[in-house]
C-alpha atoms as a PDB file:
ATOM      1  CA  UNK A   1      30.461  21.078  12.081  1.00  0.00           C
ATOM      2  CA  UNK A   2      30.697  22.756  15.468  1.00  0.00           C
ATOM      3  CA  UNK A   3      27.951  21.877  18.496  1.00  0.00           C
ATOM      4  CA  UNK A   4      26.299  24.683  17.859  1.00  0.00           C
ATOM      5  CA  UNK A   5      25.649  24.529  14.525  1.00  0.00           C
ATOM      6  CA  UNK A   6      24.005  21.077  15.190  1.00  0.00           C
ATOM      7  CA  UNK A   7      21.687  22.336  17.704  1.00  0.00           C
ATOM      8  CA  UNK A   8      20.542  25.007  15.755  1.00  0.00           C
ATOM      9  CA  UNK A   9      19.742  22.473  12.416  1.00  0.00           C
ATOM     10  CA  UNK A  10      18.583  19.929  15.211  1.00  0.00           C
ATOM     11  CA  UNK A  11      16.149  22.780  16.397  1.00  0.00           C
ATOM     12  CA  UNK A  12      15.165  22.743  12.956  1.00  0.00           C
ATOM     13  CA  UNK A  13      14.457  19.270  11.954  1.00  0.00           C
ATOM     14  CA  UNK A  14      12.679  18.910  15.378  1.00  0.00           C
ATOM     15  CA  UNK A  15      10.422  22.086  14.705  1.00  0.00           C
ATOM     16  CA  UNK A  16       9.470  20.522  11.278  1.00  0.00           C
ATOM     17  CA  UNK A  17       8.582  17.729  12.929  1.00  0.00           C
ATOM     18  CA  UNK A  18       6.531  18.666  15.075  1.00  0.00           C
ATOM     19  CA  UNK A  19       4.503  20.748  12.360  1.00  0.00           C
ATOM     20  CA  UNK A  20       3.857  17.811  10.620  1.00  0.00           C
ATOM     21  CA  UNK A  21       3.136  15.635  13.304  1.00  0.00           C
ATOM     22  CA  UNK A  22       0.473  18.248  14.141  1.00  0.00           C
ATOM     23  CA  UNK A  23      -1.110  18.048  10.866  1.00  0.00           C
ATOM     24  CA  UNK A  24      -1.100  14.763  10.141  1.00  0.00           C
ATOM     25  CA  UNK A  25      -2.661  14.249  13.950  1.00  0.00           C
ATOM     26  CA  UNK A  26      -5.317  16.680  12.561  1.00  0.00           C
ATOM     27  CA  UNK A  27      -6.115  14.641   9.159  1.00  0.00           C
ATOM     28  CA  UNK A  28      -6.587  11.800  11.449  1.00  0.00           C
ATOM     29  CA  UNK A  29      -4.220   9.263  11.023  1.00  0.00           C
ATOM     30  CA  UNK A  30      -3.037   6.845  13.330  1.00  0.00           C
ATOM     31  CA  UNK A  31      -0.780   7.659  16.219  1.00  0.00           C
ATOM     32  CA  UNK A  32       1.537   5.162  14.978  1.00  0.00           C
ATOM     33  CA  UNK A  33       2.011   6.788  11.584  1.00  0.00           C
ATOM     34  CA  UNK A  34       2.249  10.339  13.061  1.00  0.00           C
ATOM     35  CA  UNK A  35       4.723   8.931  15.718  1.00  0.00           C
ATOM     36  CA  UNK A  36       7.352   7.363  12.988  1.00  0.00           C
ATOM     37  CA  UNK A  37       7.878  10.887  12.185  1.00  0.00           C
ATOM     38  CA  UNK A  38      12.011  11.839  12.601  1.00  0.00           C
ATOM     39  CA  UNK A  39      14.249  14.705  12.815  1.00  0.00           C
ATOM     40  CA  UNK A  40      17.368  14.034  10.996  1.00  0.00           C
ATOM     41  CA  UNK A  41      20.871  16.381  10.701  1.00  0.00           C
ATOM     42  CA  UNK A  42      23.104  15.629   8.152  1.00  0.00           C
ATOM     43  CA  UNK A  43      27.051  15.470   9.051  1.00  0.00           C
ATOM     44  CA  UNK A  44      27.371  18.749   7.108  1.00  0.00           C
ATOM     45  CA  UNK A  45      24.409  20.316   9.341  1.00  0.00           C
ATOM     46  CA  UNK A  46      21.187  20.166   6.661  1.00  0.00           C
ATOM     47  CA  UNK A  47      18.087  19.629   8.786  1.00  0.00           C
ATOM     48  CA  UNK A  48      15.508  17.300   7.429  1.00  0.00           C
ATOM     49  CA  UNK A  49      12.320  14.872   8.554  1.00  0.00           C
ATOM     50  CA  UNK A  50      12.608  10.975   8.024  1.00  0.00           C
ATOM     51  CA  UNK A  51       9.065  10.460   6.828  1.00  0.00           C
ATOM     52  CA  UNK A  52       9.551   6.734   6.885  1.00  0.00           C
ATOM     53  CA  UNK A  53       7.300   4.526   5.002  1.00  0.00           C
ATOM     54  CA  UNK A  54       3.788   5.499   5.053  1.00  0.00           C
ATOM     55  CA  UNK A  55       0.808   3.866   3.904  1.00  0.00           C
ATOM     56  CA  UNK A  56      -0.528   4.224   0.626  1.00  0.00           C
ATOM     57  CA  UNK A  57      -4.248   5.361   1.647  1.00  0.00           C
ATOM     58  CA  UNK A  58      -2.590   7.936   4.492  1.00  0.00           C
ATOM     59  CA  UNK A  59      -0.588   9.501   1.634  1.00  0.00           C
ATOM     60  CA  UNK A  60      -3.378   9.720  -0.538  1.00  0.00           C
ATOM     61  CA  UNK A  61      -5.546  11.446   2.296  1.00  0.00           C
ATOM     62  CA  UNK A  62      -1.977  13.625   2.912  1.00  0.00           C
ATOM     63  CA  UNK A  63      -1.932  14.519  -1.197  1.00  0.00           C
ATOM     64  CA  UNK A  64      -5.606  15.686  -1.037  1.00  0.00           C
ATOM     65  CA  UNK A  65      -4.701  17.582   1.714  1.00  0.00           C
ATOM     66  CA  UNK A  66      -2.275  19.190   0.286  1.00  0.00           C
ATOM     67  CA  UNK A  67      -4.136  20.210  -3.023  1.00  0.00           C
ATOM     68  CA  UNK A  68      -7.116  21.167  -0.911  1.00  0.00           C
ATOM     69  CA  UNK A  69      -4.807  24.035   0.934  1.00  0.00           C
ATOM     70  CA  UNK A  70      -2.991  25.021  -2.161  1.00  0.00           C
ATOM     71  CA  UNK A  71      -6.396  25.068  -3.795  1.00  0.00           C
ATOM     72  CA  UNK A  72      -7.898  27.125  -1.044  1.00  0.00           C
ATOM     73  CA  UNK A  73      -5.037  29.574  -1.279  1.00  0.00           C
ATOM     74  CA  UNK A  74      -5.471  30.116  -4.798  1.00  0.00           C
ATOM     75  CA  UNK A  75      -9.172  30.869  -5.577  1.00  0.00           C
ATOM     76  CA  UNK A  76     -11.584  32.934  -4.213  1.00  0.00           C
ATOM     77  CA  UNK A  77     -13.394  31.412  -1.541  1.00  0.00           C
ATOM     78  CA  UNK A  78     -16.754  31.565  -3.590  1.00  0.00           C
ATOM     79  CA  UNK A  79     -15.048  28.924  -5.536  1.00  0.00           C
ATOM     80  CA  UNK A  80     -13.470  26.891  -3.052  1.00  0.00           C
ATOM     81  CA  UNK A  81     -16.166  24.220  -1.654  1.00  0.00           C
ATOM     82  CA  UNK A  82     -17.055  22.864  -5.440  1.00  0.00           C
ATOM     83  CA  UNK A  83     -13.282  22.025  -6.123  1.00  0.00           C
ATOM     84  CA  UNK A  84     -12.510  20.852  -1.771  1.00  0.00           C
ATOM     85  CA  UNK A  85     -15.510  18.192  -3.150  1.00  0.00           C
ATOM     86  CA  UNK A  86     -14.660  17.213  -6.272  1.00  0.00           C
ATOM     87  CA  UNK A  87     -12.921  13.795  -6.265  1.00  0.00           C
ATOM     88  CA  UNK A  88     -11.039  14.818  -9.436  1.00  0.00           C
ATOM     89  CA  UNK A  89      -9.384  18.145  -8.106  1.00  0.00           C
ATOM     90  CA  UNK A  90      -6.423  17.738 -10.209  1.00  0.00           C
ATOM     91  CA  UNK A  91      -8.893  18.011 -12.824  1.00  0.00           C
ATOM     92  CA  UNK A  92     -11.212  20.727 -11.230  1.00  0.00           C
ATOM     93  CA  UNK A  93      -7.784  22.541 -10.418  1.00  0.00           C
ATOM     94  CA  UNK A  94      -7.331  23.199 -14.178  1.00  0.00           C
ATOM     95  CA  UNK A  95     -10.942  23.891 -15.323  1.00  0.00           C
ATOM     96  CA  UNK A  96     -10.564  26.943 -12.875  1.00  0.00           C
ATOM     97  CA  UNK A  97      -7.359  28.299 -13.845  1.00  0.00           C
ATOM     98  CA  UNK A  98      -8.901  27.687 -18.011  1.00  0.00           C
ATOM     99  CA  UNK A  99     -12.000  29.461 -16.428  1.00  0.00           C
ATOM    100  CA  UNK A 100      -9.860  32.345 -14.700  1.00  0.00           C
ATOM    101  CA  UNK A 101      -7.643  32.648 -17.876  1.00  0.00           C
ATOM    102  CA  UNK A 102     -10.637  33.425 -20.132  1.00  0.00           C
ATOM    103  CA  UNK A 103     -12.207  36.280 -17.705  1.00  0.00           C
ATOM    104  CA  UNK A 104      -8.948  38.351 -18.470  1.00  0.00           C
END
């Protein structure tokens, strides 16, 4: 792999990162967890992030995140706050899609 073509995946990895860093700094985890965070370029120039281990209860908060936003992205807004509330929202997740099934 040429210098450049490290740089450019380094960019990468580094960018993503960041991005994550930011998020998880806005969930509210610890410095220390948001700091283990690493960028990472493969010797045939694939960028990726080294999450590291991470505590059980900061992935959890991480997952819930994660289904809140794809949740949010998927359903009307009217719908949104029930299922962001709902300590099931795997579950609540596929009463609405039943729900929006039947209405067409």
């Amino acid at each position: 792999m040429d210098m450049q073509t490290w740089r450019d995946s380094r960019r990468r990895a580094e960018d993503a990162t960041e991005a994550i860093q930011a998020a998880l700094a806005i969930l509210g985890l610890p410095e220390a967890t948001v700091a283990s965070l690493r960028p990472v370029v493969t010797h045939s120039g694939k960028s990726y992030v080294d999450l590291g281990m991470i505590r059980a209860d900061h992935a959890e908060r991480m997952a819930e995140a994660i289904r809140t936003a794809i949740i949010r992205a998927h359903f009307p807004p009217a719908l949104t706050p029930c299922v962001c509330l709902a300590p099931q929202a795997d579950r609540a997740l596929g009463l609405l899609r039943r729900s929006q099934a039947d209405q067409v």
